[in-house]
Protein backbone atom coordinates (compact mmCIF):
# COMPACT_ATOMS: atom_id res chain seq x y z
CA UNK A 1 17.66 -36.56 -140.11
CA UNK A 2 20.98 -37.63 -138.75
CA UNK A 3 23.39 -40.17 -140.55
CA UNK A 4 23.03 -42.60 -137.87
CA UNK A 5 23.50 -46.14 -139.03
CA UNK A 6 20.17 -48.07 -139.53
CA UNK A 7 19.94 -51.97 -139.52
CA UNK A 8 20.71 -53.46 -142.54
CA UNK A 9 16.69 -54.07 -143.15
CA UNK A 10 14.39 -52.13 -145.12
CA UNK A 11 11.62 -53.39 -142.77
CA UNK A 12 10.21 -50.50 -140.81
CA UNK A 13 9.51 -52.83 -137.90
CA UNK A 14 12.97 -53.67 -138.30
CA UNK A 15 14.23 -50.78 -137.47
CA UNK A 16 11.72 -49.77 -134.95
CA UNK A 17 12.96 -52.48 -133.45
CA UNK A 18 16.19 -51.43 -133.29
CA UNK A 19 15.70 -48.26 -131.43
CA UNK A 20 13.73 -50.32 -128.66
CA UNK A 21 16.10 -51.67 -128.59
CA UNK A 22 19.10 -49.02 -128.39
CA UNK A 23 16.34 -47.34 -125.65
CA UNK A 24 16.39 -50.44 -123.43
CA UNK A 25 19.88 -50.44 -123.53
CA UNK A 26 20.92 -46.82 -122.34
CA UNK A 27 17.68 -46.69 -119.35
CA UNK A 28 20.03 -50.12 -118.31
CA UNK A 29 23.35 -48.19 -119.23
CA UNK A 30 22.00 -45.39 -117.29
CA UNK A 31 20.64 -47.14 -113.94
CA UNK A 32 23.55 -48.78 -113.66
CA UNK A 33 25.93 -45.42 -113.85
CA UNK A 34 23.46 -43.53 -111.56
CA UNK A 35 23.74 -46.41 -109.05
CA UNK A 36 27.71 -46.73 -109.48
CA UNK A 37 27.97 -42.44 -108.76
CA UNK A 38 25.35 -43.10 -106.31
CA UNK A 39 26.97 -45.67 -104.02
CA UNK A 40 30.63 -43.81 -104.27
CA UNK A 41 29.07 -40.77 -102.80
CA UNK A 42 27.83 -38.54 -105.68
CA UNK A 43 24.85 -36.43 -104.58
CA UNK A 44 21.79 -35.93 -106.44
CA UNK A 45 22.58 -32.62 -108.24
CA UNK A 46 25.85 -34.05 -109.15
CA UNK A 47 24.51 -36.91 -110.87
CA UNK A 48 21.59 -34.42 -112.31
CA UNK A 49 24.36 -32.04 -113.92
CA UNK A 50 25.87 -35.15 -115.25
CA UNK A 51 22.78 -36.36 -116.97
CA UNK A 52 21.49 -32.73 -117.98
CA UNK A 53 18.51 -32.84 -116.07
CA UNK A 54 17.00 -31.88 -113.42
CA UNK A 55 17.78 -32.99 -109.43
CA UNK A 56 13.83 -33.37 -108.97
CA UNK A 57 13.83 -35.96 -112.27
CA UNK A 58 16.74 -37.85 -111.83
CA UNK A 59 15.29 -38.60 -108.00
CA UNK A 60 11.73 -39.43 -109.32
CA UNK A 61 13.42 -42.02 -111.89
CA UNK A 62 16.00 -43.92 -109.92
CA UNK A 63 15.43 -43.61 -106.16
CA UNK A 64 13.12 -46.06 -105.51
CA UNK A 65 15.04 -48.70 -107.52
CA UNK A 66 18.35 -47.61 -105.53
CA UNK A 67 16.83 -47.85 -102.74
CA UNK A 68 15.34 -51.35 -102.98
CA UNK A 69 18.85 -52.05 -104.45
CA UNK A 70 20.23 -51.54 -100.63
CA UNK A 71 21.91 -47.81 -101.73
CA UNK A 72 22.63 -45.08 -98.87
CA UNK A 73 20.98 -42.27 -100.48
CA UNK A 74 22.49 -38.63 -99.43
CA UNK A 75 20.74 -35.92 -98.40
CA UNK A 76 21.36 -32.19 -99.17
């Protein structure tokens, strides 16, 4: 187990909480750096390398939001 800092509470819930939290907070973190690369001309392997996944994964997650968000998507 790492030595990451865990709420003050003993409270399971507590700290389950927390790391909804924490996940909440990077899928937002992360949609809205995808969207920034996106919309200054990043491609989608570029943006994949940069998120260590694959080009296939990072399309299936975020290019339907982008492109109701009004985003020119690049192709190949």
């Amino acid at each position: 187990m790492s030595d990451a800092p865990l709420p003050a509470s003993a409270e399971p819930a507590d700290r389950l909480a927390a790391v909804v939290a924490l996940r909440r907070l990077a899928d937002q973190l992360e949609d809205a750096a995808v969207e920034e690369a996106m919309r200054t001309g990043w491609g989608w392997p570029q943006v994949a390398e940069a998120l260590g996944i694959t080009r296939q994964a990072v399309h299936k997650k975020h290019a339907q939001r982008l492109i109701a968000a009004g985003v020119t998507l690049r192709r190949r």
